[in-house]
PDB file of N, CA and C in Angstrom:
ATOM      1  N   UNK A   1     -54.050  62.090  26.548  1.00  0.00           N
ATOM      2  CA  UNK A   1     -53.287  60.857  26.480  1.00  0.00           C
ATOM      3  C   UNK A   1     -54.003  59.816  25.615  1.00  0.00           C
ATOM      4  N   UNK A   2     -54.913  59.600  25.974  1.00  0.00           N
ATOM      5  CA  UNK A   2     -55.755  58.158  25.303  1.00  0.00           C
ATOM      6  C   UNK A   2     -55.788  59.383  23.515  1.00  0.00           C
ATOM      7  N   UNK A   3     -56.044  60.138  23.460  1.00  0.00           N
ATOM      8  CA  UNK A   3     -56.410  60.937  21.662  1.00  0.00           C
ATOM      9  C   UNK A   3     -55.096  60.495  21.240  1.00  0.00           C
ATOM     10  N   UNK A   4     -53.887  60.320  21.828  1.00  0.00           N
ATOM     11  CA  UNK A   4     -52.623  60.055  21.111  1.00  0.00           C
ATOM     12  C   UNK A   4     -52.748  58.821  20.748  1.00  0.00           C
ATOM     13  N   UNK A   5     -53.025  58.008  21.609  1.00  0.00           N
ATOM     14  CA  UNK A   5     -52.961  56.655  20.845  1.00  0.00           C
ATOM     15  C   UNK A   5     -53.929  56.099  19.850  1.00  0.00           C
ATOM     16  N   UNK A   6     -55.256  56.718  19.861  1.00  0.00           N
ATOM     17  CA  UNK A   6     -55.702  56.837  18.984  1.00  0.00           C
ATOM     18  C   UNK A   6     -55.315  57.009  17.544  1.00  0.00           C
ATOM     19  N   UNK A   7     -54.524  58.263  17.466  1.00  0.00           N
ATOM     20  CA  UNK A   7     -53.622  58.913  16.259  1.00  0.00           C
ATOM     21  C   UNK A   7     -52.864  57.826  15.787  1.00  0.00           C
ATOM     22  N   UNK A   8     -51.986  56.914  16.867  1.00  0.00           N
ATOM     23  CA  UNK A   8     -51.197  56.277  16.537  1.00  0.00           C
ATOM     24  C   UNK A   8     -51.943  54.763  15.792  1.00  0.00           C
ATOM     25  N   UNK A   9     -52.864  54.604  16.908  1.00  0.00           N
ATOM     26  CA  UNK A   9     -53.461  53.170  16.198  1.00  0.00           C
ATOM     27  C   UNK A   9     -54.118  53.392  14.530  1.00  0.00           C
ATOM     28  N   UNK A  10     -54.259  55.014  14.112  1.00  0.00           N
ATOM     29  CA  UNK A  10     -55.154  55.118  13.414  1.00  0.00           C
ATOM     30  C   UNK A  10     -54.120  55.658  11.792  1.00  0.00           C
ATOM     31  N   UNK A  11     -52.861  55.525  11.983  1.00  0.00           N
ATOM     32  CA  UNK A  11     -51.467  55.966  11.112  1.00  0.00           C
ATOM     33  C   UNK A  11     -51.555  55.060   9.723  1.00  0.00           C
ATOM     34  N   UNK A  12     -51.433  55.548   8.612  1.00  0.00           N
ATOM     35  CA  UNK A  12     -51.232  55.027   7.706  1.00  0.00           C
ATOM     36  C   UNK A  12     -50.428  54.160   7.574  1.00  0.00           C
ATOM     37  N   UNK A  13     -49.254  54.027   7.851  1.00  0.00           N
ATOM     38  CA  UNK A  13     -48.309  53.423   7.624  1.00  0.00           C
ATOM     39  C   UNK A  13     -48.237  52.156   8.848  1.00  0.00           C
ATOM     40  N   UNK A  14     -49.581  51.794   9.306  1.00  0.00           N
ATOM     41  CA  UNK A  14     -49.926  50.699  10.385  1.00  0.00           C
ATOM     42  C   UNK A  14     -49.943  49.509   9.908  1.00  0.00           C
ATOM     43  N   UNK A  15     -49.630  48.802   8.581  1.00  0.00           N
ATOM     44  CA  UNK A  15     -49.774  47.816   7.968  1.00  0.00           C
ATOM     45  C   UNK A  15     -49.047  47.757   6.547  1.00  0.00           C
ATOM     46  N   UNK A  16     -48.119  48.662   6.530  1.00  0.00           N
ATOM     47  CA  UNK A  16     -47.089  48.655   5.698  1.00  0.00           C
ATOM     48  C   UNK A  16     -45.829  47.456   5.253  1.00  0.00           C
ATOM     49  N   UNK A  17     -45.928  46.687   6.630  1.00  0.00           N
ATOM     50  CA  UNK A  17     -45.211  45.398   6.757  1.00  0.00           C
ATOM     51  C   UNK A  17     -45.701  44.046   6.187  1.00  0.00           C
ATOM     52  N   UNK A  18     -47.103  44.118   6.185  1.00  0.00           N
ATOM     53  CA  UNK A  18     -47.769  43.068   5.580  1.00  0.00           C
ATOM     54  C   UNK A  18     -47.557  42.215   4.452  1.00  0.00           C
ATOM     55  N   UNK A  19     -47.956  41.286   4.016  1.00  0.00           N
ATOM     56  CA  UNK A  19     -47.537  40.904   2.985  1.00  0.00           C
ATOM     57  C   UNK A  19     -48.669  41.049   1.997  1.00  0.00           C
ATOM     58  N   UNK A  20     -49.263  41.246   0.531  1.00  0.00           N
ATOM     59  CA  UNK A  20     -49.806  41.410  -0.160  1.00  0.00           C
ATOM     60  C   UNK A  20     -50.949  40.801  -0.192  1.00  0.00           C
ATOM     61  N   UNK A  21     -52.144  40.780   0.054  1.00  0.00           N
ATOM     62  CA  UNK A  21     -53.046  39.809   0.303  1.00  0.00           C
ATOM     63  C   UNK A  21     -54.303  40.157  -1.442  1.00  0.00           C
ATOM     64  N   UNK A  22     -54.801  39.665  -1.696  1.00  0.00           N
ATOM     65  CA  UNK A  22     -56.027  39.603  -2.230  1.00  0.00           C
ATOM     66  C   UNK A  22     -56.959  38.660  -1.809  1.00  0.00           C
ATOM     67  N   UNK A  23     -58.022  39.147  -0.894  1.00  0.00           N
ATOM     68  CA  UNK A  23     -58.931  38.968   0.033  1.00  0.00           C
ATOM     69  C   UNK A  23     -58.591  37.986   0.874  1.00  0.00           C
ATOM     70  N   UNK A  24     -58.100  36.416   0.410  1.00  0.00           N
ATOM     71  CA  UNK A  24     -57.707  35.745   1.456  1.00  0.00           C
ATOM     72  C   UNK A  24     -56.495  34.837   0.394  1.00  0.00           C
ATOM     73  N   UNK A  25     -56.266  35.376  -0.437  1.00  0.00           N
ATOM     74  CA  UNK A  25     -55.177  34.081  -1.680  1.00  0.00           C
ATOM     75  C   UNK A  25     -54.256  35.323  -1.505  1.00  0.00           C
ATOM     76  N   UNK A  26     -52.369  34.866  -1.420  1.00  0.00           N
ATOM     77  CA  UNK A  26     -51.350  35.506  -1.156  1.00  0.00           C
ATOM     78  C   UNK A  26     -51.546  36.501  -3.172  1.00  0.00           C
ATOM     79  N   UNK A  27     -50.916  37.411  -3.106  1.00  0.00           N
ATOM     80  CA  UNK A  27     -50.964  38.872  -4.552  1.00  0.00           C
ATOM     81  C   UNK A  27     -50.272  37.985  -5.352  1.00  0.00           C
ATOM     82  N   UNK A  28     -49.287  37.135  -4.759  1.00  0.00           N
ATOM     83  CA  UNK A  28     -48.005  36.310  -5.751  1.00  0.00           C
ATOM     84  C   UNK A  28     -48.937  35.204  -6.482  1.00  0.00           C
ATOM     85  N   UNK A  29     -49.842  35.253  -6.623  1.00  0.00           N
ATOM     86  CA  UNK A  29     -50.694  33.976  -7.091  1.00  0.00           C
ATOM     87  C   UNK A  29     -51.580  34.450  -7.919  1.00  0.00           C
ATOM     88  N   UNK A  30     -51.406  35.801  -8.190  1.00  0.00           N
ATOM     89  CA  UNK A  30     -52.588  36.595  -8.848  1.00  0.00           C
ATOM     90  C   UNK A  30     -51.693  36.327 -10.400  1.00  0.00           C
ATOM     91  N   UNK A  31     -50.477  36.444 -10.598  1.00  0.00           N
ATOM     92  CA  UNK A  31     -49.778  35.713 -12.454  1.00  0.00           C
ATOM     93  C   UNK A  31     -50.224  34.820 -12.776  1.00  0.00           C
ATOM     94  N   UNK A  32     -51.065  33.364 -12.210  1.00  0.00           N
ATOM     95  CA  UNK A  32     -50.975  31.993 -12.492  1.00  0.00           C
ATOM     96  C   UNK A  32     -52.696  32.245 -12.737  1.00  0.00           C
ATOM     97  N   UNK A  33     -53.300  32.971 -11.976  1.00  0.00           N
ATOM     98  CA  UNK A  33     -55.195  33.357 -12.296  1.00  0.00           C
ATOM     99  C   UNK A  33     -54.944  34.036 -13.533  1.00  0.00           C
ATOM    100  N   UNK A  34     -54.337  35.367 -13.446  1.00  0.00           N
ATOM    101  CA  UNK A  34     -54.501  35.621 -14.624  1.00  0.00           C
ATOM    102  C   UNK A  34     -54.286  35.153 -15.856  1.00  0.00           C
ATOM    103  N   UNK A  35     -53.333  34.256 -15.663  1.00  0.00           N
ATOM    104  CA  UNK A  35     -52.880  33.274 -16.939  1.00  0.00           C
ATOM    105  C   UNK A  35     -54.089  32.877 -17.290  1.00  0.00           C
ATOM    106  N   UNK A  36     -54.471  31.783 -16.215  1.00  0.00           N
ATOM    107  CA  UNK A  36     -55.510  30.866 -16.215  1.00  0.00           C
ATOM    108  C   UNK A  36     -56.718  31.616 -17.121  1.00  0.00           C
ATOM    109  N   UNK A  37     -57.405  33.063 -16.373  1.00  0.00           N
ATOM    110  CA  UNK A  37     -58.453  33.900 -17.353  1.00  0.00           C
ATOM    111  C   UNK A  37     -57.681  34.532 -18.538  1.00  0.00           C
ATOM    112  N   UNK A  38     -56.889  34.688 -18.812  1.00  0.00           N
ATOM    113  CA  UNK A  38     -55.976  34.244 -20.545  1.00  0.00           C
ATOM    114  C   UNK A  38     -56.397  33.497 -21.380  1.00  0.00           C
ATOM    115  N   UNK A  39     -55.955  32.361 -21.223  1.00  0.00           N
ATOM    116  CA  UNK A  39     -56.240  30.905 -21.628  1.00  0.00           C
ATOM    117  C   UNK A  39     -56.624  29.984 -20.725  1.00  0.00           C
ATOM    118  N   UNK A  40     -58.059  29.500 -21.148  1.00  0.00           N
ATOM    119  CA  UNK A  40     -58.925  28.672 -19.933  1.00  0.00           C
ATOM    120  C   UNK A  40     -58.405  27.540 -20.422  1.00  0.00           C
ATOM    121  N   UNK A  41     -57.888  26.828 -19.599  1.00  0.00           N
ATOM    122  CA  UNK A  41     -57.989  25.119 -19.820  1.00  0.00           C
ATOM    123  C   UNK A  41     -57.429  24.883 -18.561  1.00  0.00           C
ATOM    124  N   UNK A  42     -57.777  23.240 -18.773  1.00  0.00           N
ATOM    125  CA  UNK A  42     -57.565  22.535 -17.887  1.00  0.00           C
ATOM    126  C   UNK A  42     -55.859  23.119 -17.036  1.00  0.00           C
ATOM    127  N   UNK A  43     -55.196  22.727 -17.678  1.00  0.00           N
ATOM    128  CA  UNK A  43     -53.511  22.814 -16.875  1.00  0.00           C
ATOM    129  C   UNK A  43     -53.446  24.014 -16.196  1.00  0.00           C
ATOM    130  N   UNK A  44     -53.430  25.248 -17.142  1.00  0.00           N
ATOM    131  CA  UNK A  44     -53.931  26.498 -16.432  1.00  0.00           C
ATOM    132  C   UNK A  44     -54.501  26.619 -15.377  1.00  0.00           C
ATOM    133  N   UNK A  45     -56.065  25.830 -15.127  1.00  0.00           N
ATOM    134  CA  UNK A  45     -56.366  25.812 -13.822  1.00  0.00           C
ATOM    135  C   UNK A  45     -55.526  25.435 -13.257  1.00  0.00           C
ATOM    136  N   UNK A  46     -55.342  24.116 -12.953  1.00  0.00           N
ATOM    137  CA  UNK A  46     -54.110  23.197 -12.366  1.00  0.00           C
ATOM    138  C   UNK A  46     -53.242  23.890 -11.778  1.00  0.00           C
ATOM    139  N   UNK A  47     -52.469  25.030 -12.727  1.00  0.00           N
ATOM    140  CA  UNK A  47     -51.627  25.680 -12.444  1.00  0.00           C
ATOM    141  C   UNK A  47     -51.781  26.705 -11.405  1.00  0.00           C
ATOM    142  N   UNK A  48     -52.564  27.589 -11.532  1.00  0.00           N
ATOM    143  CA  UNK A  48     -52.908  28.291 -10.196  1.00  0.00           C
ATOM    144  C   UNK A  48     -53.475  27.814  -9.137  1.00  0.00           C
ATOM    145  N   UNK A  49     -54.061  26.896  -8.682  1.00  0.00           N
ATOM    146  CA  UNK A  49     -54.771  25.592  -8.022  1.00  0.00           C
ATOM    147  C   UNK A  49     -53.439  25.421  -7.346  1.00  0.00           C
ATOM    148  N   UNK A  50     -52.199  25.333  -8.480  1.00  0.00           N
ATOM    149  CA  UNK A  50     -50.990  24.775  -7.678  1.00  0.00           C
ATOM    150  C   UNK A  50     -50.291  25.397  -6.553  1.00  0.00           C
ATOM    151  N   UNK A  51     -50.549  26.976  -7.920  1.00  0.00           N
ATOM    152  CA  UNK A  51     -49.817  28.175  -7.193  1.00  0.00           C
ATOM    153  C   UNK A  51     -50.276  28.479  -5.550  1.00  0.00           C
ATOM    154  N   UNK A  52     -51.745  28.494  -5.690  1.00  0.00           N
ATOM    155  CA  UNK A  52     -52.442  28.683  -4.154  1.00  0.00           C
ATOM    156  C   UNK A  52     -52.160  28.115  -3.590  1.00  0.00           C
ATOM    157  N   UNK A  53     -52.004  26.741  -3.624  1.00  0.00           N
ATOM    158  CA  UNK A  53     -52.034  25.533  -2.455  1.00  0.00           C
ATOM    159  C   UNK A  53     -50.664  25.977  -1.872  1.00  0.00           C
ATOM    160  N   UNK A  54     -49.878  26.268  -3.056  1.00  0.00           N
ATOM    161  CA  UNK A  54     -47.908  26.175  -2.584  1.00  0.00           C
ATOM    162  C   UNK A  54     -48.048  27.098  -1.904  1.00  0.00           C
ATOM    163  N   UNK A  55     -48.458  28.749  -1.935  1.00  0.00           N
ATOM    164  CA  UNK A  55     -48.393  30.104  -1.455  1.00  0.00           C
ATOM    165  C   UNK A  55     -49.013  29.762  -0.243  1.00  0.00           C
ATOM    166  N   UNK A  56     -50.623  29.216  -0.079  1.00  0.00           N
ATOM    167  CA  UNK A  56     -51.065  28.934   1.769  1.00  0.00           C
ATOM    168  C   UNK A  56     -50.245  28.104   2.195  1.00  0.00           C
ATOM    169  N   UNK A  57     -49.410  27.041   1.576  1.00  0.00           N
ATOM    170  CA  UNK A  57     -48.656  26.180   2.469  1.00  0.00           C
ATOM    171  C   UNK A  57     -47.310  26.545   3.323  1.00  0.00           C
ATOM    172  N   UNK A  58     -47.044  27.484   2.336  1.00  0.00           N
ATOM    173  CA  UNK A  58     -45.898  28.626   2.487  1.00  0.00           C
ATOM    174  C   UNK A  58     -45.967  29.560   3.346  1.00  0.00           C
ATOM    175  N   UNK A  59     -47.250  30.418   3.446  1.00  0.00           N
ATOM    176  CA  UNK A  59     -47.973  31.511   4.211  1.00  0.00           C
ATOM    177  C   UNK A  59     -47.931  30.702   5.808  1.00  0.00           C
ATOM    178  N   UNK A  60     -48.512  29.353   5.546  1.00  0.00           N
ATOM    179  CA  UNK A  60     -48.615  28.545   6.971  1.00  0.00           C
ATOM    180  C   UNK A  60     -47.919  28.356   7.871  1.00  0.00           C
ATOM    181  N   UNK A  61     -46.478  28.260   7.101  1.00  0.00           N
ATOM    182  CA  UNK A  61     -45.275  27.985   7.709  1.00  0.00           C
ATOM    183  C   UNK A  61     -44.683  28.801   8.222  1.00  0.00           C
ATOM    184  N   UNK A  62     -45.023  30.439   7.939  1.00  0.00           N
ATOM    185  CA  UNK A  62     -44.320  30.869   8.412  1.00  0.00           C
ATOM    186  C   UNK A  62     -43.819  31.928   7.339  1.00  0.00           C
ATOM    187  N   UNK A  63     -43.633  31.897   6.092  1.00  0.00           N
ATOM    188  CA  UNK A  63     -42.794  32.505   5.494  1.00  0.00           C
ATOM    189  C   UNK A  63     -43.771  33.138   4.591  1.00  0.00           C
ATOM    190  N   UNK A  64     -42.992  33.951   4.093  1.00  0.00           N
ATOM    191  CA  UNK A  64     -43.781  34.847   2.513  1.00  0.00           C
ATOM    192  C   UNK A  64     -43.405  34.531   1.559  1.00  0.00           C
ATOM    193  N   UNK A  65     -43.740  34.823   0.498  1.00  0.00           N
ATOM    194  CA  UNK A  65     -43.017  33.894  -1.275  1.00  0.00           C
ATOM    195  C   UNK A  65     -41.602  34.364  -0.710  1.00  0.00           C
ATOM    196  N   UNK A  66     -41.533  35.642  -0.613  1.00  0.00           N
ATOM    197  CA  UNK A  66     -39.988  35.895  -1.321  1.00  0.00           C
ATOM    198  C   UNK A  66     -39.254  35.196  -0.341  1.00  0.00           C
ATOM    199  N   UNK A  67     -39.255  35.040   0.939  1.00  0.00           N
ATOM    200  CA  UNK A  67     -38.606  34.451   1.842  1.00  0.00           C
ATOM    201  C   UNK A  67     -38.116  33.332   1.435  1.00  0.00           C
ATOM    202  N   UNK A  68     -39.494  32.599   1.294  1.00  0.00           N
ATOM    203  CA  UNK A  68     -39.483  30.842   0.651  1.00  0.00           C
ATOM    204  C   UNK A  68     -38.702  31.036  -0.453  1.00  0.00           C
ATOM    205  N   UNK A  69     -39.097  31.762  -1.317  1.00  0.00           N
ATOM    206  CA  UNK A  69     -37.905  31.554  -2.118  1.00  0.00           C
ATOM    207  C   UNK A  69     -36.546  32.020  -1.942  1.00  0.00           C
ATOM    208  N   UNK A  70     -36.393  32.592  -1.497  1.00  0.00           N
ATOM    209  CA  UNK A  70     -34.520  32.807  -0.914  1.00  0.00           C
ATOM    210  C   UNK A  70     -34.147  31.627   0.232  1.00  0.00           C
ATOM    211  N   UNK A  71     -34.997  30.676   0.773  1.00  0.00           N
ATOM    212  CA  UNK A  71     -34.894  29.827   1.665  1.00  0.00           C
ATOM    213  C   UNK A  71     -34.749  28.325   0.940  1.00  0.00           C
ATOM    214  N   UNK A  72     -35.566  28.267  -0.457  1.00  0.00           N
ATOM    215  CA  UNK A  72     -35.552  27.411  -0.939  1.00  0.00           C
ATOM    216  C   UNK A  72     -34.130  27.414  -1.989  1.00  0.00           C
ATOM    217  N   UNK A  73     -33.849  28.609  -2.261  1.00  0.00           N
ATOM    218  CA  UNK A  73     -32.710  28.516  -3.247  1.00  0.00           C
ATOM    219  C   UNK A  73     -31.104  28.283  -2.482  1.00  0.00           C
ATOM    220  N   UNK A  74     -30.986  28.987  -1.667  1.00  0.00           N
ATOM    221  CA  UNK A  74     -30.424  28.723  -0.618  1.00  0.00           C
ATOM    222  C   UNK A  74     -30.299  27.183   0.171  1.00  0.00           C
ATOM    223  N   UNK A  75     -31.553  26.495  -0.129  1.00  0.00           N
ATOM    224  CA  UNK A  75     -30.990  24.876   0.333  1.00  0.00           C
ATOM    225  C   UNK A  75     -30.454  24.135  -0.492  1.00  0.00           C
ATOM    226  N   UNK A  76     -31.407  24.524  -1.942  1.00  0.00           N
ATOM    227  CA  UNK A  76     -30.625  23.924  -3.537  1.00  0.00           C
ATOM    228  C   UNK A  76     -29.614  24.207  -3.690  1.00  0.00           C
ATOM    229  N   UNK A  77     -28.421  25.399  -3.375  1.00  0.00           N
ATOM    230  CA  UNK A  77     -27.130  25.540  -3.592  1.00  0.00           C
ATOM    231  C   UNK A  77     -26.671  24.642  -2.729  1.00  0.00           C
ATOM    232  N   UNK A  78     -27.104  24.557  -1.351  1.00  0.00           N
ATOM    233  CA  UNK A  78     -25.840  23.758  -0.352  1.00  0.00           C
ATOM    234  C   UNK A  78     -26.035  22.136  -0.926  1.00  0.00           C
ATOM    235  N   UNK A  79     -27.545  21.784  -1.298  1.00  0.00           N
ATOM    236  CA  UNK A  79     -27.829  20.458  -1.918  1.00  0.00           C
ATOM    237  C   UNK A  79     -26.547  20.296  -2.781  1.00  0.00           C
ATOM    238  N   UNK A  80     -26.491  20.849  -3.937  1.00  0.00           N
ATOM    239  CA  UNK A  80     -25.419  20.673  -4.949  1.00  0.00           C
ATOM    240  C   UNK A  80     -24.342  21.250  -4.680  1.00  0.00           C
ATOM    241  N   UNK A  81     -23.951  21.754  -4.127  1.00  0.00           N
ATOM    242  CA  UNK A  81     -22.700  22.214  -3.724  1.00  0.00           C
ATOM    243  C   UNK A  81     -22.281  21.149  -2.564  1.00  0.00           C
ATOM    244  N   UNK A  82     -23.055  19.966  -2.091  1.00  0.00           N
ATOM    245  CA  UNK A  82     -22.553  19.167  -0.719  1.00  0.00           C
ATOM    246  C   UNK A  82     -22.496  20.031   0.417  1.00  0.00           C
ATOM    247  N   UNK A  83     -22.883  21.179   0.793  1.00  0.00           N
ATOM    248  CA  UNK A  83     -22.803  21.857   2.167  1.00  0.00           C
ATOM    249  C   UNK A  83     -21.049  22.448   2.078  1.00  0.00           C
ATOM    250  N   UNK A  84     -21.109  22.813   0.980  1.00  0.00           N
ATOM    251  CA  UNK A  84     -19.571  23.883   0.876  1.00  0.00           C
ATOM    252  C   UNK A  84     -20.008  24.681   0.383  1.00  0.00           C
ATOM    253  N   UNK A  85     -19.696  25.811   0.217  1.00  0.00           N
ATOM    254  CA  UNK A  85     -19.969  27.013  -0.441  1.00  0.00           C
ATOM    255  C   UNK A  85     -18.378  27.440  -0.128  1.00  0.00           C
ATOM    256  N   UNK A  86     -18.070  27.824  -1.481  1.00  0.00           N
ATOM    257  CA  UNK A  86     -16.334  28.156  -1.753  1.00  0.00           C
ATOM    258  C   UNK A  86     -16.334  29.777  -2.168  1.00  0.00           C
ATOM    259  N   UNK A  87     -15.658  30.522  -1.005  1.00  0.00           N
ATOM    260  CA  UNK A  87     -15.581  31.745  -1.510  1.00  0.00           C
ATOM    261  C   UNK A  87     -14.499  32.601  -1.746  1.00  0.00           C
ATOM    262  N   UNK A  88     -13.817  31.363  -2.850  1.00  0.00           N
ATOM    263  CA  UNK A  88     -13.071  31.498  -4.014  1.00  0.00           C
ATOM    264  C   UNK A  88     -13.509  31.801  -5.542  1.00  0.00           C
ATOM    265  N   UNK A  89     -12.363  32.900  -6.003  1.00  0.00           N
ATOM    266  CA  UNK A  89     -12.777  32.850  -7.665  1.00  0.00           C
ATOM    267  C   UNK A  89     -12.127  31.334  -8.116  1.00  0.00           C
ATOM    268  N   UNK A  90     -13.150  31.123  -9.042  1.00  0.00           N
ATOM    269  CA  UNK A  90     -13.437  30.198 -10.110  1.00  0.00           C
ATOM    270  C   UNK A  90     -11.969  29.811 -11.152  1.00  0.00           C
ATOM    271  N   UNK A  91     -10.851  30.760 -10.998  1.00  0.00           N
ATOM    272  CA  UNK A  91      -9.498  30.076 -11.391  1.00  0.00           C
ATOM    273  C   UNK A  91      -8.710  30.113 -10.069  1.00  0.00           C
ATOM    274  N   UNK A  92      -8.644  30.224  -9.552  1.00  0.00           N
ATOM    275  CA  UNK A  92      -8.326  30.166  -7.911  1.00  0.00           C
ATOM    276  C   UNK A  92      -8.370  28.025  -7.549  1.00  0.00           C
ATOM    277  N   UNK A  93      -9.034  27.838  -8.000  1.00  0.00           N
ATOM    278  CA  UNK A  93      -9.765  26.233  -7.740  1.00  0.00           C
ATOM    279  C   UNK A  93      -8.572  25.297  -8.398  1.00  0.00           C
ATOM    280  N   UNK A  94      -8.507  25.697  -9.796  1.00  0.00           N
ATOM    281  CA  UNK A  94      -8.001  24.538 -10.320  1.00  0.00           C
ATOM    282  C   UNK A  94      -5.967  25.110 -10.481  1.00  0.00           C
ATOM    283  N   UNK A  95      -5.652  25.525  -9.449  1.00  0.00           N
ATOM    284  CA  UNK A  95      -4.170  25.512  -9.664  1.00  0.00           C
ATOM    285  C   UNK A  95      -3.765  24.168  -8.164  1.00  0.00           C
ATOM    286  N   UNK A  96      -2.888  23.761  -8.470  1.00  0.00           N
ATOM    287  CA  UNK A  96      -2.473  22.926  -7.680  1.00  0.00           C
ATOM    288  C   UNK A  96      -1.819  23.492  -6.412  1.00  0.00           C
TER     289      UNK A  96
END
């Protein structure tokens, strides 16, 4: 009994759900470093500096990039759309 769970605690596929880590900065932040060791300058830093801060602030909350971003795009449509979302075609609208 106890060797089975062993097997089980010890399964490859035990951390398959995770989200991408590089050592402790979210994988989605690894485009804006590499930029940065691309072309060193100032903004570049800045820029991944940005990327990290946004990704742990993100990570903090709760969510993963892709989440945040389907969460964030998703508030920008109802923003501009006023909290309608019309699921009508686009000549459908303008007949009287």
């Amino acid at each position: 009994m106890a060797q089975d769970e062993y097997e089980v605690a010890e399964a490859p596929w035990r951390n398959t759900a995770l989200p991408p880590m590089l050592w402790c900065i979210e994988a989605h932040a690894a485009l804006p470093i590499v930029l940065w060791l691309v072309h060193i300058s100032w903004p570049t830093f800045a820029l991944a500096v940005a990327a990290i801060a946004g990704l742990t602030v993100v990570r903090y909350l709760g969510f993963d990039a892709r989440s945040a971003y389907r969460t964030g795009q998703c508030f920008l449509i109802r923003a501009l759309t006023e909290g309608r979302i019309r699921a009508v075609p686009g000549h459908r609208l303008w007949e009287g």
